[in-house]
N, C-alpha and C. Protein backbone atom coordinates (compact mmCIF):
# COMPACT_ATOMS: atom_id res chain seq x y z
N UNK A 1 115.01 117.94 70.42
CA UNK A 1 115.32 118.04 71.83
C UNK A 1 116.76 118.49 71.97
N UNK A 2 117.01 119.53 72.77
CA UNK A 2 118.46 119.84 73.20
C UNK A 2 118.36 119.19 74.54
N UNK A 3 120.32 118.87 74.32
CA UNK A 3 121.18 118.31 75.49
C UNK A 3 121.55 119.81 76.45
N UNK A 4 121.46 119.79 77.77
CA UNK A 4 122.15 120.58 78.33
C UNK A 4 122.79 120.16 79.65
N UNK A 5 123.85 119.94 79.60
CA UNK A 5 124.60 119.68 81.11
C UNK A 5 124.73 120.47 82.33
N UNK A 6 124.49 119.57 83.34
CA UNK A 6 124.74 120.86 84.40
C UNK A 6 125.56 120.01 85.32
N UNK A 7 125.89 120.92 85.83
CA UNK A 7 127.09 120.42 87.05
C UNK A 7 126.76 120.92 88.70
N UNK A 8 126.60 119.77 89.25
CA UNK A 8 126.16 120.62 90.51
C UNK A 8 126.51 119.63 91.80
N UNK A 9 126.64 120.26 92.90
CA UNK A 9 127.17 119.31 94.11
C UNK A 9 125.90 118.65 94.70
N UNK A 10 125.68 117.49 94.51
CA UNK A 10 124.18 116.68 95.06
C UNK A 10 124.18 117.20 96.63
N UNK A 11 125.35 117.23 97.33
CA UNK A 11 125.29 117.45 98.49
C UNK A 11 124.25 119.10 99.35
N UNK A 12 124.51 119.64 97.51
CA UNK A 12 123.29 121.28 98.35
C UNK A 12 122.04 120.68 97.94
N UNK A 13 121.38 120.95 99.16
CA UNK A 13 119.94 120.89 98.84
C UNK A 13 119.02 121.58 98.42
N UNK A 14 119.39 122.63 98.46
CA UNK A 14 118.70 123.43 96.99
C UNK A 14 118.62 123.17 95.69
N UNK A 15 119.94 122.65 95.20
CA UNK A 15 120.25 122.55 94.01
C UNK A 15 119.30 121.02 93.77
N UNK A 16 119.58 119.61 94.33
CA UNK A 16 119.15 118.03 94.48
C UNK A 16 117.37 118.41 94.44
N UNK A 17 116.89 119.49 95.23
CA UNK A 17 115.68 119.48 95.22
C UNK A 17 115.14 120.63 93.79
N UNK A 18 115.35 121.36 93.41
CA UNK A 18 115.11 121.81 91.87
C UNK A 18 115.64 120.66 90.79
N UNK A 19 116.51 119.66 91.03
CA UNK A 19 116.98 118.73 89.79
C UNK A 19 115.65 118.14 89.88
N UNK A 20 115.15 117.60 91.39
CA UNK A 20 114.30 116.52 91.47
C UNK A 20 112.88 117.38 91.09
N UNK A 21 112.80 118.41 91.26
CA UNK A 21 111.23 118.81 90.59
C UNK A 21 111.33 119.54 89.00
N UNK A 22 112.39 119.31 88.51
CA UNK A 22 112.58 119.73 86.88
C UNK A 22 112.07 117.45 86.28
N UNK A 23 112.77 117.25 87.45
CA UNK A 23 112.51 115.87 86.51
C UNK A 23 111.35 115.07 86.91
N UNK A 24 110.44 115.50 88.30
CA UNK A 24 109.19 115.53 88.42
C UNK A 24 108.18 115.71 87.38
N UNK A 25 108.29 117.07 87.23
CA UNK A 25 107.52 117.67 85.64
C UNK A 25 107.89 116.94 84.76
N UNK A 26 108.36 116.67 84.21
CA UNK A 26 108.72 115.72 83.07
C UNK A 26 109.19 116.93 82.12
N UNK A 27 110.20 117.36 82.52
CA UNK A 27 110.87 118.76 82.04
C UNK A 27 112.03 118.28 81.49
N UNK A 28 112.72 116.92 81.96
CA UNK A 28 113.87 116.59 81.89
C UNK A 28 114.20 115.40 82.52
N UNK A 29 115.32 114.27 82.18
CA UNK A 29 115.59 113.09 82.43
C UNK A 29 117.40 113.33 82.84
N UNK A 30 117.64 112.65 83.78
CA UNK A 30 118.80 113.14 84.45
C UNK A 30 119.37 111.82 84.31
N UNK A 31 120.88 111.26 84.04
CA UNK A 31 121.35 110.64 83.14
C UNK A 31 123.16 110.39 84.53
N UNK A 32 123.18 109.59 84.98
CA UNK A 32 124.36 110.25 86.15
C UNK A 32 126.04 109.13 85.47
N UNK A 33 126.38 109.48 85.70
CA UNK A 33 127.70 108.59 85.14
C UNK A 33 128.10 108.09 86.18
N UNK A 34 128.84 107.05 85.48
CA UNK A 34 129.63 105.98 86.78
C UNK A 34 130.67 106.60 87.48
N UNK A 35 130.88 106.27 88.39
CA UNK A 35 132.01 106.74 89.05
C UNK A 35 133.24 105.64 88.61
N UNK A 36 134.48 106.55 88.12
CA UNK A 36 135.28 105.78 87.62
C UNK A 36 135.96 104.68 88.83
N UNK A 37 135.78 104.84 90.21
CA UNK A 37 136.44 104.52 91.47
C UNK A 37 135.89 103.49 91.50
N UNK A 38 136.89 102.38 92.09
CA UNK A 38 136.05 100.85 92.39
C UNK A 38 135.37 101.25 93.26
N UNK A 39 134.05 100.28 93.88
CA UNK A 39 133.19 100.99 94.56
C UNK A 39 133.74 100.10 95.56
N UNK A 40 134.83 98.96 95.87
CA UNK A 40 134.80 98.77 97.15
C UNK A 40 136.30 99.25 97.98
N UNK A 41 136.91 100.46 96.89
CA UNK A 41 137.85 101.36 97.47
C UNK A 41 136.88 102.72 98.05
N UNK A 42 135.37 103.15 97.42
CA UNK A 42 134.81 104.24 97.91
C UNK A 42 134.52 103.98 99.16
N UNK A 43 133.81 102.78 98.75
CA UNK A 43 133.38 102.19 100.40
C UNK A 43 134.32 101.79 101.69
N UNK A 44 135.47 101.64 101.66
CA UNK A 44 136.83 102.29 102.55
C UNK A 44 136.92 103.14 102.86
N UNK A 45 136.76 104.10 101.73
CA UNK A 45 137.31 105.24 102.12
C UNK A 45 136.54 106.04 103.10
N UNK A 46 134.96 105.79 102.82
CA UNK A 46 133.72 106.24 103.71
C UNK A 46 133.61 106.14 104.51
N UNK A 47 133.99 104.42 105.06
CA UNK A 47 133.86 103.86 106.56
C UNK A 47 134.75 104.67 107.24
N UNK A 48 136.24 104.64 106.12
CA UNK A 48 137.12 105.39 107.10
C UNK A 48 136.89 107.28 107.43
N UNK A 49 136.45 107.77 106.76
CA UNK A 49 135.94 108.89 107.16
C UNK A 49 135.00 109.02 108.46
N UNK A 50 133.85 108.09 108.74
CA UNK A 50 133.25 108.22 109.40
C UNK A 50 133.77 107.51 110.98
N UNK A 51 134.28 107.08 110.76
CA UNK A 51 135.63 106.22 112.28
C UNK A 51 136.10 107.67 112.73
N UNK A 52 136.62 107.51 113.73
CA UNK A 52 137.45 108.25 114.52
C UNK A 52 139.33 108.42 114.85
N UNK A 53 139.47 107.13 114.52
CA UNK A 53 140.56 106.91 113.75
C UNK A 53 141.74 106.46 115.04
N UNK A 54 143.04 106.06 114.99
CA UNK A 54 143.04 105.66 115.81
C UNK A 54 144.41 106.61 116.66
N UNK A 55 144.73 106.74 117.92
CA UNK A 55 145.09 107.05 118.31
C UNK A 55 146.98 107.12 119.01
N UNK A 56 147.59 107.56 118.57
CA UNK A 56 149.28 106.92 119.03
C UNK A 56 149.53 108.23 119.20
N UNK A 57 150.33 107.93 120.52
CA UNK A 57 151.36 108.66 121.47
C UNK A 57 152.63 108.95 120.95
N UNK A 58 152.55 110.26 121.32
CA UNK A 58 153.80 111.00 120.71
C UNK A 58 155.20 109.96 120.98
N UNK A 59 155.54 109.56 122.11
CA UNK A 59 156.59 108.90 122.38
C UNK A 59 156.68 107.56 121.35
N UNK A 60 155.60 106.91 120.97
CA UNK A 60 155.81 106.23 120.12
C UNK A 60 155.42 106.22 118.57
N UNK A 61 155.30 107.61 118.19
CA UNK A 61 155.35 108.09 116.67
C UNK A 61 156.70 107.95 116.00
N UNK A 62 157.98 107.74 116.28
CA UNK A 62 159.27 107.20 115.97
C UNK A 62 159.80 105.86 115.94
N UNK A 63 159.04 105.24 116.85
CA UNK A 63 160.15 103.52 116.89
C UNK A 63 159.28 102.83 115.47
């Protein structure tokens, strides 16, 4: 059996949906690594992406 790596952004769905029907067929077993990031700094960082964030007035961007 050969190893072959691929690299790809889960986020296209083209790409997530050919991984998922190569490993459907039993063509291949997909293997994902940890994310080196604590997961409860990702999860900050997410919430804070999805917030709106908060709002300050020019007059008080200095004091």
């Amino acid at each position: 059996m050969a190893t072959i790596t691929l690299n790809y952004n889960p986020r296209n769905k083209t790409a997530k949906t050919l991984i998922e029907t190569i490993v459907k067929l039993g063509l291949a077993s997909v293997e994902e690594k940890d994310s080196p990031y604590n997961k409860k700094f990702v999860e900050k960082i997410r919430k804070a992406e999805k917030s709106e964030g908060e709002k300050i007035g020019t007059g008080d961007l200095w004091k």
